[in-house]
C-alpha atoms as a PDB file:
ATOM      1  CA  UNK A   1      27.583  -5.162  -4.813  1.00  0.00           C
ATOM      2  CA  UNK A   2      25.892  -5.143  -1.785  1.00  0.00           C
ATOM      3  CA  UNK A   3      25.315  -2.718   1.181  1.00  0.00           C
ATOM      4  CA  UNK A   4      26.262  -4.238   4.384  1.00  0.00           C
ATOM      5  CA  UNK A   5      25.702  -2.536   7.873  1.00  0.00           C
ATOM      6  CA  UNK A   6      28.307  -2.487  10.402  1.00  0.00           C
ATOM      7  CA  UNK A   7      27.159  -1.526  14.180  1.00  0.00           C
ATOM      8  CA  UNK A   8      29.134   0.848  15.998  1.00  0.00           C
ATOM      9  CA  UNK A   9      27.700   0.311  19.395  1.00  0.00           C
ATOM     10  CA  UNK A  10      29.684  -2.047  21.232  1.00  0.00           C
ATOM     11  CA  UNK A  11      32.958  -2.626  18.935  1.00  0.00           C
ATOM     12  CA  UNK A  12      34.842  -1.953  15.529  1.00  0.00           C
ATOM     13  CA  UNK A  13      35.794  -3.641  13.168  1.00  0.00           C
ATOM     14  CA  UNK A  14      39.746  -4.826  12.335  1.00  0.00           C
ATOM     15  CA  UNK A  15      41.119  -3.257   9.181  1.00  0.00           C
ATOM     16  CA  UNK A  16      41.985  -6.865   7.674  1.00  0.00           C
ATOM     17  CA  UNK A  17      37.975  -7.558   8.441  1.00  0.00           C
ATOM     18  CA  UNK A  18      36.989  -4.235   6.580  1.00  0.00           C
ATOM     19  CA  UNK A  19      39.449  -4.714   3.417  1.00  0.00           C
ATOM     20  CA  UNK A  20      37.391  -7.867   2.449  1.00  0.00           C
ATOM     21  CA  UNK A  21      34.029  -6.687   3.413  1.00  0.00           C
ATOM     22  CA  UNK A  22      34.827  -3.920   0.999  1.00  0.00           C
ATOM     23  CA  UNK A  23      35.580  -6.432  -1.759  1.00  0.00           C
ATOM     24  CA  UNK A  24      32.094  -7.847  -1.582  1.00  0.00           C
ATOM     25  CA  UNK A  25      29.788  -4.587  -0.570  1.00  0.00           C
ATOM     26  CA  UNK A  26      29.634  -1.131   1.072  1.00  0.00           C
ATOM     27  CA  UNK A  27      30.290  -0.434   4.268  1.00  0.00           C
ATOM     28  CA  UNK A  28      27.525   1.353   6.132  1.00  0.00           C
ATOM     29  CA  UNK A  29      28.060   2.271   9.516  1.00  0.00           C
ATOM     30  CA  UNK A  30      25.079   2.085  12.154  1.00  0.00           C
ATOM     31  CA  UNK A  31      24.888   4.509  14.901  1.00  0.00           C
ATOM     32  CA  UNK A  32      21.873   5.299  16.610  1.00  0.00           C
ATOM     33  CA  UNK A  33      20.946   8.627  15.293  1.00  0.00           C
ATOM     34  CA  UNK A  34      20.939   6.516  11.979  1.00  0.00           C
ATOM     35  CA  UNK A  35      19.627   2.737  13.122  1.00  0.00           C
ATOM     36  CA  UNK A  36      16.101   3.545  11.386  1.00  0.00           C
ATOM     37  CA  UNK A  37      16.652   4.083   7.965  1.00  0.00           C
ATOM     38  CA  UNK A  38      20.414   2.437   7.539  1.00  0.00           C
ATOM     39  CA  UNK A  39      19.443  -1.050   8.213  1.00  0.00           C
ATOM     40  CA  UNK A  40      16.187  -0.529   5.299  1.00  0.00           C
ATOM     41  CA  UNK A  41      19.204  -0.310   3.079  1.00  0.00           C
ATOM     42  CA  UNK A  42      21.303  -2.839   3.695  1.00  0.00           C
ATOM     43  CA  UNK A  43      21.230  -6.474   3.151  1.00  0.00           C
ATOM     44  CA  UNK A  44      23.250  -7.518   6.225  1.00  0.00           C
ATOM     45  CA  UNK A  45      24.058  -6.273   9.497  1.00  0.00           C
ATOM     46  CA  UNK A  46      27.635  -7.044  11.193  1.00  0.00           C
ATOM     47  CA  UNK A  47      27.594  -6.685  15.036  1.00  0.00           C
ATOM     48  CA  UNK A  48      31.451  -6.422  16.364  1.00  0.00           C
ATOM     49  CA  UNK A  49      31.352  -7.312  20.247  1.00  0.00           C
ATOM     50  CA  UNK A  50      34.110  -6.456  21.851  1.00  0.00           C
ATOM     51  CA  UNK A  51      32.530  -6.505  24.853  1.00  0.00           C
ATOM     52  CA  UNK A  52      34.386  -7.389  28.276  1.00  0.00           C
ATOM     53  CA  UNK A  53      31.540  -6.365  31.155  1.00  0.00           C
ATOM     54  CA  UNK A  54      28.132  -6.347  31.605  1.00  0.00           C
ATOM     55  CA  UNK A  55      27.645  -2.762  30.566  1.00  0.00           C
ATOM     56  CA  UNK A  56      29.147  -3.796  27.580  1.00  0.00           C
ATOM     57  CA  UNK A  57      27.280  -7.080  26.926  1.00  0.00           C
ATOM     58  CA  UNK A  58      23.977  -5.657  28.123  1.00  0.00           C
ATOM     59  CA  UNK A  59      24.704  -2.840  24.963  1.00  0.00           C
ATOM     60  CA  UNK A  60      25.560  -5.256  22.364  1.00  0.00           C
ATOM     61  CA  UNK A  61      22.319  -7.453  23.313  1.00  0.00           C
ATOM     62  CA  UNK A  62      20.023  -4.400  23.193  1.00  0.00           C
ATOM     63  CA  UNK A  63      21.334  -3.614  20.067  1.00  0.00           C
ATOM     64  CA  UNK A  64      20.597  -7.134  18.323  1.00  0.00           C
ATOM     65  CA  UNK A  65      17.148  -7.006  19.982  1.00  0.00           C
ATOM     66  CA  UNK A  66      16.682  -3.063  18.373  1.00  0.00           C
ATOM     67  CA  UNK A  67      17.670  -4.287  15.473  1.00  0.00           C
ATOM     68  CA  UNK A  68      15.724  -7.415  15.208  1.00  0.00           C
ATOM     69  CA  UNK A  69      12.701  -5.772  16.115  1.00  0.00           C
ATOM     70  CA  UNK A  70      13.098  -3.427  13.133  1.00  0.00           C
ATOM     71  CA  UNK A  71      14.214  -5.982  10.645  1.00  0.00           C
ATOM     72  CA  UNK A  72      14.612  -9.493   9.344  1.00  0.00           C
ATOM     73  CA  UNK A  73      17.945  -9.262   7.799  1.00  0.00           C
ATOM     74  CA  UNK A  74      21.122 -11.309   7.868  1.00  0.00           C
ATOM     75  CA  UNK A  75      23.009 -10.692  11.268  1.00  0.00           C
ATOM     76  CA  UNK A  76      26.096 -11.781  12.239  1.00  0.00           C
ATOM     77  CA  UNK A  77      27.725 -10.841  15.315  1.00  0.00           C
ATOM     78  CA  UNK A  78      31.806 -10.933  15.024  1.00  0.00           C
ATOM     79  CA  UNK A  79      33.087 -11.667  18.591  1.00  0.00           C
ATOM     80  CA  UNK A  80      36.760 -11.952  19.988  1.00  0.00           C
ATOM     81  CA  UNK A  81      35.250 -13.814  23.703  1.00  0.00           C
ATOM     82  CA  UNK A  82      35.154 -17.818  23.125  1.00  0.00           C
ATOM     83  CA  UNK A  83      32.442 -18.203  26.084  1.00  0.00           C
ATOM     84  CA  UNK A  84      30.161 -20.465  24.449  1.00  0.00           C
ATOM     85  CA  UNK A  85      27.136 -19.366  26.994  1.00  0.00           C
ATOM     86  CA  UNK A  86      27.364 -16.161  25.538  1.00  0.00           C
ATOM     87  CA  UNK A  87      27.382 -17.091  21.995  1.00  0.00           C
ATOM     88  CA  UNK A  88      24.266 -19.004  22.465  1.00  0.00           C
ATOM     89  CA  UNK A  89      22.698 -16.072  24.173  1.00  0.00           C
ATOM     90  CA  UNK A  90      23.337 -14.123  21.001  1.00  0.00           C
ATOM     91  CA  UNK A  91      21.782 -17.209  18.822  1.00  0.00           C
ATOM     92  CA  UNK A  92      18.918 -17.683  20.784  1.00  0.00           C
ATOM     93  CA  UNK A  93      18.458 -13.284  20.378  1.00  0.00           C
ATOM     94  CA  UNK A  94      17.785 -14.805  16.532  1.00  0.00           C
ATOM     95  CA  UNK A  95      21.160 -14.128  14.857  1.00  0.00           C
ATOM     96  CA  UNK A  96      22.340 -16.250  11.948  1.00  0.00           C
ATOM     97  CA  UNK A  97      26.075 -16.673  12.654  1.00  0.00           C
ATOM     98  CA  UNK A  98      28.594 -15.991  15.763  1.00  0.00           C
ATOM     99  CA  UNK A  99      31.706 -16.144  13.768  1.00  0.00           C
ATOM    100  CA  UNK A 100      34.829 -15.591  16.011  1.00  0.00           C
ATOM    101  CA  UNK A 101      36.989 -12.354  14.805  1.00  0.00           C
ATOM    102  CA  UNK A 102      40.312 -14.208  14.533  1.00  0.00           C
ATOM    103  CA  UNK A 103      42.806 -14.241  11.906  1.00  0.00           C
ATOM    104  CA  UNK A 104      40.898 -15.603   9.138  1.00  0.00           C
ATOM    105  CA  UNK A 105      38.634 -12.588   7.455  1.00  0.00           C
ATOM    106  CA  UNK A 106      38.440 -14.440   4.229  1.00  0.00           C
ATOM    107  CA  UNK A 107      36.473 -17.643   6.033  1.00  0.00           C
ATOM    108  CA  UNK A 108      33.863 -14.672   7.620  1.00  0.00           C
ATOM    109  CA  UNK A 109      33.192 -12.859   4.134  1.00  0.00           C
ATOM    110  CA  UNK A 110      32.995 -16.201   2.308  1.00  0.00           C
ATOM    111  CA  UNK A 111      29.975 -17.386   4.845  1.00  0.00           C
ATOM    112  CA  UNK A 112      28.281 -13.759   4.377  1.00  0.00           C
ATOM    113  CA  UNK A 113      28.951 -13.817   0.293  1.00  0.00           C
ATOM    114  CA  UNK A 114      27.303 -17.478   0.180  1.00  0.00           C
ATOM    115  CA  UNK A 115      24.273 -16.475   2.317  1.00  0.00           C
ATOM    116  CA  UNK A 116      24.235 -12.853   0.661  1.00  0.00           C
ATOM    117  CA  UNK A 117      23.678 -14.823  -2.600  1.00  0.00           C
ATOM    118  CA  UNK A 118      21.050 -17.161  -1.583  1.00  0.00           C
ATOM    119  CA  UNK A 119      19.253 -14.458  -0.361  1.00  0.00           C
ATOM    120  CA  UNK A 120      19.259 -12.676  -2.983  1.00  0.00           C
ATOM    121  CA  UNK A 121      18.624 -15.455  -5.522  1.00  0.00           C
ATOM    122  CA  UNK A 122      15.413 -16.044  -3.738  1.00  0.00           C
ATOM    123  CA  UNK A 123      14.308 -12.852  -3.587  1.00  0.00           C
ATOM    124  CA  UNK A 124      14.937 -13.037  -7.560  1.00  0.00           C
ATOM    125  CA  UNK A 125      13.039 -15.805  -7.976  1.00  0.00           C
ATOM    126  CA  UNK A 126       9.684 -14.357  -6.026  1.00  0.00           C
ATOM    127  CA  UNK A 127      10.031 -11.383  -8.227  1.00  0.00           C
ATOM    128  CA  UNK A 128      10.285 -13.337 -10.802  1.00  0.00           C
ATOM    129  CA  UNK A 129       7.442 -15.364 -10.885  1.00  0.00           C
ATOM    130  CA  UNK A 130       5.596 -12.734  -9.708  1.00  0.00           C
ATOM    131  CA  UNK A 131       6.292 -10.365 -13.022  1.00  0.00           C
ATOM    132  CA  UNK A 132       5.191 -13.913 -14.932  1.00  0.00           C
ATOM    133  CA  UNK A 133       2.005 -13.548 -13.449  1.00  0.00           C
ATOM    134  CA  UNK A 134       1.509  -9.694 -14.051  1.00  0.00           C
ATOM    135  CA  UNK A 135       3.095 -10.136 -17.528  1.00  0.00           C
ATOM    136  CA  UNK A 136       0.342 -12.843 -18.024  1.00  0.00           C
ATOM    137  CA  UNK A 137      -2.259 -10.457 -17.026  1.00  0.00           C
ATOM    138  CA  UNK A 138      -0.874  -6.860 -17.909  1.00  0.00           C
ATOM    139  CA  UNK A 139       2.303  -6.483 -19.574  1.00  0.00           C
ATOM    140  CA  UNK A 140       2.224  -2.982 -18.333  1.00  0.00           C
ATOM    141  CA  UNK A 141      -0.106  -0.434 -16.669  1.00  0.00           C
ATOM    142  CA  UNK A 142      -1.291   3.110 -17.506  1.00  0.00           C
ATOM    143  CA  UNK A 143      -1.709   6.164 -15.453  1.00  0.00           C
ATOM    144  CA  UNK A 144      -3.762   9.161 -15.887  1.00  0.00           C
ATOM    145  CA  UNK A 145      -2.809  11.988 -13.922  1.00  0.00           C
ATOM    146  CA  UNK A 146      -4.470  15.509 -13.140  1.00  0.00           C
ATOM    147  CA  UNK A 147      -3.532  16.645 -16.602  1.00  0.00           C
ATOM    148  CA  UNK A 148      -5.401  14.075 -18.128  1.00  0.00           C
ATOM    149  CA  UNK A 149      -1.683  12.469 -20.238  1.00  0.00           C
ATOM    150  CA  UNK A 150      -0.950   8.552 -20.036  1.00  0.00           C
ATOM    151  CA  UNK A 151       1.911   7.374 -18.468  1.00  0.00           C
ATOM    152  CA  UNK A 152       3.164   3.843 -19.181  1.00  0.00           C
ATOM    153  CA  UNK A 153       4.730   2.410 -16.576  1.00  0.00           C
ATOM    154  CA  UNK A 154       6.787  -1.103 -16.780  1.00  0.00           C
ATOM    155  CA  UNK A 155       8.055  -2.901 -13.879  1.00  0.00           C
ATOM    156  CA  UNK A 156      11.824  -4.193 -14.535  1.00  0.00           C
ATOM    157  CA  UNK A 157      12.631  -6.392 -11.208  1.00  0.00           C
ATOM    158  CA  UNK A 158      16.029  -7.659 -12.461  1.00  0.00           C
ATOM    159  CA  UNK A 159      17.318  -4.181 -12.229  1.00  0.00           C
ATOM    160  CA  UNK A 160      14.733  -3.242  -9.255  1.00  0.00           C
ATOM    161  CA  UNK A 161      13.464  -0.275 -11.440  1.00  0.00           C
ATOM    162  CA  UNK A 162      10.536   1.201 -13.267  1.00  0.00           C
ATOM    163  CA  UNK A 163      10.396   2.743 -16.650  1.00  0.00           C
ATOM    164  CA  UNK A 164       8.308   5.084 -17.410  1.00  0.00           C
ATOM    165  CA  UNK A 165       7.039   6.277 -20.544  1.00  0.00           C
ATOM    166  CA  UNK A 166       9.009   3.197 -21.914  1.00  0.00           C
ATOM    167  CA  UNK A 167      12.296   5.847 -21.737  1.00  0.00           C
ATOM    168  CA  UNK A 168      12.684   7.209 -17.903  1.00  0.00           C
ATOM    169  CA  UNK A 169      14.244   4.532 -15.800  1.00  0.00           C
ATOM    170  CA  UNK A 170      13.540   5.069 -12.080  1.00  0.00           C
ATOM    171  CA  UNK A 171      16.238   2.637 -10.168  1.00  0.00           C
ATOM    172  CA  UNK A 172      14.950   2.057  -6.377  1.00  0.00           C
ATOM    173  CA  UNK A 173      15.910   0.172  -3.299  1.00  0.00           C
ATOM    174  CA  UNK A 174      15.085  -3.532  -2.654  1.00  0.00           C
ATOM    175  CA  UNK A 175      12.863  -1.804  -0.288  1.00  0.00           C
ATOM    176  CA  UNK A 176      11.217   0.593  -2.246  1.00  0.00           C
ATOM    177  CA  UNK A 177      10.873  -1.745  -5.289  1.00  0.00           C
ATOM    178  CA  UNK A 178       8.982  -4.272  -2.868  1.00  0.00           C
ATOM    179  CA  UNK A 179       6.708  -1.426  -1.653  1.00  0.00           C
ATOM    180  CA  UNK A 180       6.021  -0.003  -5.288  1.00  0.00           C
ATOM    181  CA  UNK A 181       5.613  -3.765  -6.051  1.00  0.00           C
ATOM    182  CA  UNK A 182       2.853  -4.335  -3.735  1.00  0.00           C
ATOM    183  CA  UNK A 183       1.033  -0.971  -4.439  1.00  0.00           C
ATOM    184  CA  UNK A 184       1.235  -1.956  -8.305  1.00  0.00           C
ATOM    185  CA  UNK A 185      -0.321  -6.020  -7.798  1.00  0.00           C
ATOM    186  CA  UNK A 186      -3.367  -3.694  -6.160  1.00  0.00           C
ATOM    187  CA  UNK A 187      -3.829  -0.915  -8.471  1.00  0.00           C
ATOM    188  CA  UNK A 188      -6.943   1.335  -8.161  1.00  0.00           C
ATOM    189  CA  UNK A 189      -7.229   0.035  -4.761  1.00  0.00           C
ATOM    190  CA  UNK A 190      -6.926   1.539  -1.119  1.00  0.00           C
ATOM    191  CA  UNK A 191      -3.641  -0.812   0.360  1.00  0.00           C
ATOM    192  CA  UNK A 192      -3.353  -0.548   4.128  1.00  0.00           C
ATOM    193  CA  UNK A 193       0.171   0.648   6.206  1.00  0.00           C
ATOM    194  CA  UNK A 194      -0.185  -3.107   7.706  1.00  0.00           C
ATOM    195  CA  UNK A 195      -0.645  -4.658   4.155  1.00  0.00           C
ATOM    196  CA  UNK A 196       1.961  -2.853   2.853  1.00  0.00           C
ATOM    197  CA  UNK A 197       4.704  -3.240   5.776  1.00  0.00           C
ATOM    198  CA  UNK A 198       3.446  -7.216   6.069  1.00  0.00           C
ATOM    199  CA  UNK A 199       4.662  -7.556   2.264  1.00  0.00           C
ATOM    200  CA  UNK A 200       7.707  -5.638   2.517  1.00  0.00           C
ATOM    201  CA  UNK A 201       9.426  -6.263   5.871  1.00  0.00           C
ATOM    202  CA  UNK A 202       7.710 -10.033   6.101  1.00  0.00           C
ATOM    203  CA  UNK A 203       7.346  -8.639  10.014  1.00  0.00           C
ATOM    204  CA  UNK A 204       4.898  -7.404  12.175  1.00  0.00           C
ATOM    205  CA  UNK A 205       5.949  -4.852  15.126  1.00  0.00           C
ATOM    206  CA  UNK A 206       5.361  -0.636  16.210  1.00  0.00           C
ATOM    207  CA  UNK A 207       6.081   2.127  13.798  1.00  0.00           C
ATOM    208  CA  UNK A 208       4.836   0.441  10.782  1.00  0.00           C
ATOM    209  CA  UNK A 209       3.024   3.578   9.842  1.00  0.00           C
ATOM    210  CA  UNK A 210       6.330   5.513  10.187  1.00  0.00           C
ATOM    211  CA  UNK A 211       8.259   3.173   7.910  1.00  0.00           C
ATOM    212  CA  UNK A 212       5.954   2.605   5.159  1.00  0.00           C
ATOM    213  CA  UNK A 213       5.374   6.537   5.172  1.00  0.00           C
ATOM    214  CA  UNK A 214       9.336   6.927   4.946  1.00  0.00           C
ATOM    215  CA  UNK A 215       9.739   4.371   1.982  1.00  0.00           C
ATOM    216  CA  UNK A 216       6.845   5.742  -0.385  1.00  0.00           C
ATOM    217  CA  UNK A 217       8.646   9.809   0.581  1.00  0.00           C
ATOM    218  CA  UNK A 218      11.415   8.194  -1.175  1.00  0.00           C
ATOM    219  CA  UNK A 219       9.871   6.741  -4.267  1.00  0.00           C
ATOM    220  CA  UNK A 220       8.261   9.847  -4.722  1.00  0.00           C
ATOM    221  CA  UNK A 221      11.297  12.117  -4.582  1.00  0.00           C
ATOM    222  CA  UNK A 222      12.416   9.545  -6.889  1.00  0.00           C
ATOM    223  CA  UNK A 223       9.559   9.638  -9.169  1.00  0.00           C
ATOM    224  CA  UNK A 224       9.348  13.543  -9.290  1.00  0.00           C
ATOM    225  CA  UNK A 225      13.533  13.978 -10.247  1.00  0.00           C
ATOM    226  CA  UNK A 226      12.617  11.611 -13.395  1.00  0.00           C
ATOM    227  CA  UNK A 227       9.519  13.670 -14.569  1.00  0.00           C
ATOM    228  CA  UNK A 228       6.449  15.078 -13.216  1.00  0.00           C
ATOM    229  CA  UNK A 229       4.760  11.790 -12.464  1.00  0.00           C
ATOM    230  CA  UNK A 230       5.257  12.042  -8.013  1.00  0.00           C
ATOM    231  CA  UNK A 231       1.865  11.926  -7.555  1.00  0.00           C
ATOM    232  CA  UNK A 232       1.005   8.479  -8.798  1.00  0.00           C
ATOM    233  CA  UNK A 233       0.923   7.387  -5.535  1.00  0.00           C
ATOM    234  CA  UNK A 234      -2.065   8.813  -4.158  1.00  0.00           C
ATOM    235  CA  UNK A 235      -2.291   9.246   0.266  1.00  0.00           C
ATOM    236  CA  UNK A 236      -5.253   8.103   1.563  1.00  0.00           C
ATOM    237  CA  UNK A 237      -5.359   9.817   5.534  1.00  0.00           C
ATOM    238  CA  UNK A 238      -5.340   7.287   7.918  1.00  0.00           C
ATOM    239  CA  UNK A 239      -5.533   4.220   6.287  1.00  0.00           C
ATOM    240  CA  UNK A 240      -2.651   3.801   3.409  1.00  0.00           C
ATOM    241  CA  UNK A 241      -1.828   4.866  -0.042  1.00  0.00           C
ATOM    242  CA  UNK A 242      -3.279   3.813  -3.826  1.00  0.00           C
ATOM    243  CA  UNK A 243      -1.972   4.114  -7.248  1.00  0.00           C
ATOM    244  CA  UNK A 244      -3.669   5.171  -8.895  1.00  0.00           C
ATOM    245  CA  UNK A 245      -4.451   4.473 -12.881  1.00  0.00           C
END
């Protein structure tokens, strides 16, 4: 299933609209004490506008631009206002749908499932062809830590996870499979915040230091509950990270 982000800014969502959202994903709501790491999980972002004045217009466009700025996911923004001016405002912001929030839910989820899967599918097929390559090369890679043992370590991008020791299964994030991804296609090599958020996020804006640092805290913890292998990824101060091998 899929995690899909719902703002809570500048409206809510009806309970027919949530009941089949739910059928397709998890609802995650986005508040702004939370905007910076909920939308790195999800795979969508629903914007309700309910919005009747300026004050609340001028609120639901900051939040598209925050959340643009941060991401390139799916966004839709669900509106009950039929003013075509400011439906094109919200298109020309960069989102991929204004859907109007009448009383047809199942016509809104089946446009999100349909680009949901596409999205997905092509994100399979990059991995995919990108694990033909590495299998072509190196089925799988090594890693010596400080007390000297091998680790094997096999990329599985199907289930975006890594195995190590061909028994411990580490499941990550689309996120935090992409990052590991790009850290692995360099191995033994210094890879820059920039190189690595470029990959991952596809974008280029502020905070990129903050973000990639945030993502690799998580494979880590990840890395370290499986067994004692959290320091594969090695920090290199002011520049980026390398795994090391």
């Amino acid at each position: 299933m899929y995690n899909i982000g719902v703002t809570s800014f500048s409206g809510t969502l009806s309970k027919e609209y949530l009941k089949k959202i739910s059928e397709i994903g998890h609802t995650k709501l986005i508040n702004q004490e939370n905007i910076q790491l909920t939308i790195q999980e999800v795979d969508c972002i629903i914007v309700p506008d309910n919005s009747d004045d300026d004050n609340a217009m001028t609120r639901t466009l900051n939040t598209i631009m925050e959340i643009k700025e941060r991401t390139n996911k799916l966004i839709w923004v669900l509106t009950h206002d039929k003013n075509s001016v400011k439906n094109i405002i919200f298109l020309k912001l960069g989102v991929d749908g204004v859907i109007p929030a009448n009383n047809f839910p199942e016509e809104f989820t089946l446009v999100m499932k349909n680009a949901l899967y596409r999205q997905q599918n092509d994100f399979n097929k990059t991995i995919y062809n990108q694990k033909k390559i590495d299998d072509h090369s190196d089925p799988y890679m090594e890693f010596a830590d400080k007390t000297n043992d091998v680790h094997k370590v096999e990329l599985y991008p199907s289930n975006l996870s890594i195995v190590l020791d061909g028994e411990k299964e580490v499941n990550l994030t689309r996120l935090e499979y992409r990052t590991f991804e790009m850290l692995y296609q360099k191995r033994n090599k210094v890879v820059s915040y920039e190189e690595i958020y470029d990959f991952v996020w596809k974008s280029s804006i502020d905070n990129q230091q903050y973000r990639v640092a945030n993502i690799i805290f998580h494979i880590r913890r990840k890395l370290k509950a499986t067994s004692d292998n959290g320091n594969l990824i090695k920090t290199v101060r002011s520049i980026g990270y390398r795994l090391t091998c």
